[in-house]
C-alpha atoms as a PDB file:
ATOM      1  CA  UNK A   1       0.833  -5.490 -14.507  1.00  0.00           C
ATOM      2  CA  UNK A   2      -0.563  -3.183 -12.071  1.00  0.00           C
ATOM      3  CA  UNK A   3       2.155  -0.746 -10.826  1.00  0.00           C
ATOM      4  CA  UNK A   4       3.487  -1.582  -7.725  1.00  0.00           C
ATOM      5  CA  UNK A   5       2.371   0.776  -3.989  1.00  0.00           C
ATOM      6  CA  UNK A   6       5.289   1.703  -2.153  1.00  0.00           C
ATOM      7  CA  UNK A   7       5.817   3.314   1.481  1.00  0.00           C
ATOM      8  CA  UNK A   8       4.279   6.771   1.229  1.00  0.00           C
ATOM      9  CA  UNK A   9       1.864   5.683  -1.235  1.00  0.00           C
ATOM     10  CA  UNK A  10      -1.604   7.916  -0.728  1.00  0.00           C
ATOM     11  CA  UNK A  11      -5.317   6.027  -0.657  1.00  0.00           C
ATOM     12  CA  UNK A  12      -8.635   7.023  -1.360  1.00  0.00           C
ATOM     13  CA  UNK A  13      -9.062   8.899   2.544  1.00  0.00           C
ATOM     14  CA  UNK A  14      -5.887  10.447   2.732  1.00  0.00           C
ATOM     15  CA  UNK A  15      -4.041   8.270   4.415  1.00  0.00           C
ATOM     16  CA  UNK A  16      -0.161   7.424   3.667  1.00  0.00           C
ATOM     17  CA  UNK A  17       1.588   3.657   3.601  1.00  0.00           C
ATOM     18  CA  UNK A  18       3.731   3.594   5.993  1.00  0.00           C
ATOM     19  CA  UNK A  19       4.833  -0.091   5.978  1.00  0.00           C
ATOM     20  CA  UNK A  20       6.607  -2.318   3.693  1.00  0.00           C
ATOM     21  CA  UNK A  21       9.506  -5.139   3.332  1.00  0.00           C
ATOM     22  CA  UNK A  22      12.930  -2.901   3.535  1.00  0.00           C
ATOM     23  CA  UNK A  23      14.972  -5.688   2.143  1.00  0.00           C
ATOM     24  CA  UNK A  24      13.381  -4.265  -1.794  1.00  0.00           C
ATOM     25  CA  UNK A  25      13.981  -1.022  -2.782  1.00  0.00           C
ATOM     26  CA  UNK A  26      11.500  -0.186  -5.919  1.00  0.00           C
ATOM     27  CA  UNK A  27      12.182   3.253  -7.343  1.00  0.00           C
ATOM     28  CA  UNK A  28      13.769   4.829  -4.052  1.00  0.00           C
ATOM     29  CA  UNK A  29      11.518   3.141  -1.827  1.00  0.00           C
ATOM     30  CA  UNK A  30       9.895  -0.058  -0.371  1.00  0.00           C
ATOM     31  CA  UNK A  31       6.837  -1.904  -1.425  1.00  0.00           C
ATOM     32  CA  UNK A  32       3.805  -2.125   0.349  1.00  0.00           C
ATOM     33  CA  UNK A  33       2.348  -5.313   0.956  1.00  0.00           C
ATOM     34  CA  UNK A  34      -0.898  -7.211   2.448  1.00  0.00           C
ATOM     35  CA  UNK A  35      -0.686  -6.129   6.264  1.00  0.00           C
ATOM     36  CA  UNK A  36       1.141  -3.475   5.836  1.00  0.00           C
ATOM     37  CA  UNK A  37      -0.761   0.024   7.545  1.00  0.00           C
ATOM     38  CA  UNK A  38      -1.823   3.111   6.490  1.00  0.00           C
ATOM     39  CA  UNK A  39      -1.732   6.241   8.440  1.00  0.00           C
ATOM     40  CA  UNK A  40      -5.117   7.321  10.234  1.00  0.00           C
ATOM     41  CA  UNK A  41      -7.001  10.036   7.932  1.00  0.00           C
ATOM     42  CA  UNK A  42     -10.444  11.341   6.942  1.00  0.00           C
ATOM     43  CA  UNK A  43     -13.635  10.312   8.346  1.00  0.00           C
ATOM     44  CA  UNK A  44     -12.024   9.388  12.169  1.00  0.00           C
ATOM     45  CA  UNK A  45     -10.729   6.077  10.286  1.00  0.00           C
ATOM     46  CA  UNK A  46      -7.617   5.024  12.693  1.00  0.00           C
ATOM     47  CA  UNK A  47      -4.454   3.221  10.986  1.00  0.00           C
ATOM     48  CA  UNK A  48      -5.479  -0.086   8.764  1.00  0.00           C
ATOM     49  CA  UNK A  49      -3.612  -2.496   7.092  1.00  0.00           C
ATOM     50  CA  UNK A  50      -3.739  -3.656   3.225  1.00  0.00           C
ATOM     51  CA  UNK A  51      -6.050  -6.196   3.069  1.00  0.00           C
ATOM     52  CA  UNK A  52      -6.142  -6.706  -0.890  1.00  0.00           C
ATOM     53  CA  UNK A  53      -2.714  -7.270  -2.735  1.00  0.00           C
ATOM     54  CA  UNK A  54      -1.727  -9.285  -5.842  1.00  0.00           C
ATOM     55  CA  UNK A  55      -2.164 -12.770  -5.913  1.00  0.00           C
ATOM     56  CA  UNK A  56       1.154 -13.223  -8.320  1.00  0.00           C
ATOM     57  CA  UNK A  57       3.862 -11.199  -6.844  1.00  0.00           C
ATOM     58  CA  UNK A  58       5.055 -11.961  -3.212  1.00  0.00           C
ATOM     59  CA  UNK A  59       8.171  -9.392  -1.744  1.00  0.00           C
ATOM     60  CA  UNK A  60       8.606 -10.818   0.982  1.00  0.00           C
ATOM     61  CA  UNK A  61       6.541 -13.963   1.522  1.00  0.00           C
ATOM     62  CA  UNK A  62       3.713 -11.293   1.160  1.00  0.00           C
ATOM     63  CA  UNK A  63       1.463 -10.348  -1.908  1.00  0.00           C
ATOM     64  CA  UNK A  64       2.815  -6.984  -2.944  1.00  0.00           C
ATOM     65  CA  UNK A  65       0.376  -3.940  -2.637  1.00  0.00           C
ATOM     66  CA  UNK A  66      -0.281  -2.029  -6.210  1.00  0.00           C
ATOM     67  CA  UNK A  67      -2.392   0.925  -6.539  1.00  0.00           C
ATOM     68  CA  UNK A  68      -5.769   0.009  -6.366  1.00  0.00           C
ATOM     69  CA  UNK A  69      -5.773  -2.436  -3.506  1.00  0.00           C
ATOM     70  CA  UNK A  70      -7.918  -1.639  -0.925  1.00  0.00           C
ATOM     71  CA  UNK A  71      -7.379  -1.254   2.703  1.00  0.00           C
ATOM     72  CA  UNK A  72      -9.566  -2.394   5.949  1.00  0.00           C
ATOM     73  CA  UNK A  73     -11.739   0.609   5.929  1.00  0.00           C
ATOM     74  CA  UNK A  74     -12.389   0.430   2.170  1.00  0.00           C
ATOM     75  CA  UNK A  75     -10.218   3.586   0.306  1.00  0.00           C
ATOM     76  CA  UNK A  76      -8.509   2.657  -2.250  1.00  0.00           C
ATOM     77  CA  UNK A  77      -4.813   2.731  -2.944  1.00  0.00           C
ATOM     78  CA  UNK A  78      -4.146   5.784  -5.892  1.00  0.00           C
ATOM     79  CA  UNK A  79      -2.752   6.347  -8.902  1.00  0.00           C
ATOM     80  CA  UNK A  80      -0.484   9.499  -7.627  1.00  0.00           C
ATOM     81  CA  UNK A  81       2.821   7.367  -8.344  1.00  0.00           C
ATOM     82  CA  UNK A  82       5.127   9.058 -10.935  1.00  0.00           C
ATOM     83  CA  UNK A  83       7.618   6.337 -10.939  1.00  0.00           C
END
């Protein structure tokens, strides 16, 4: 199972999730999921929201975002998570 992105997850660009469903806690903080935004960061890219998340695990009503789902302007979510 992919391991789970969270608010203040990093992607690819730089930028930070800032967005997720408050009502789960996962290690100390919420889960990102499909729609939820990412700060603005590198290469003038404004915020964008999650736009690939797992098609098995809904927080939420929403897929849950995992590292390696991609946002709207195509970075990646990382593998920085040490929990």
């Amino acid at each position: 199972m992919p391991i789970p992105a969270k608010i203040g997850t990093v992607n690819s660009g730089g930028g930070i999730s800032f967005m997720g469903e408050m009502s789960v806690i996962m290690n100390g903080r919420p889960p990102s999921r499909l729609g939820g935004m990412v700060t603005p960061h590198a290469f003038l890219h404004p915020a964008n929201p999650i736009v690939l998340a797992s098609s098995s695990v809904f927080i939420g009503q929403r897929p849950q975002g995992f590292l390696g789902s991609l946002d709207a302007c195509a970075h990646v979510m990382m593998p920085v998570e040490s929990d």
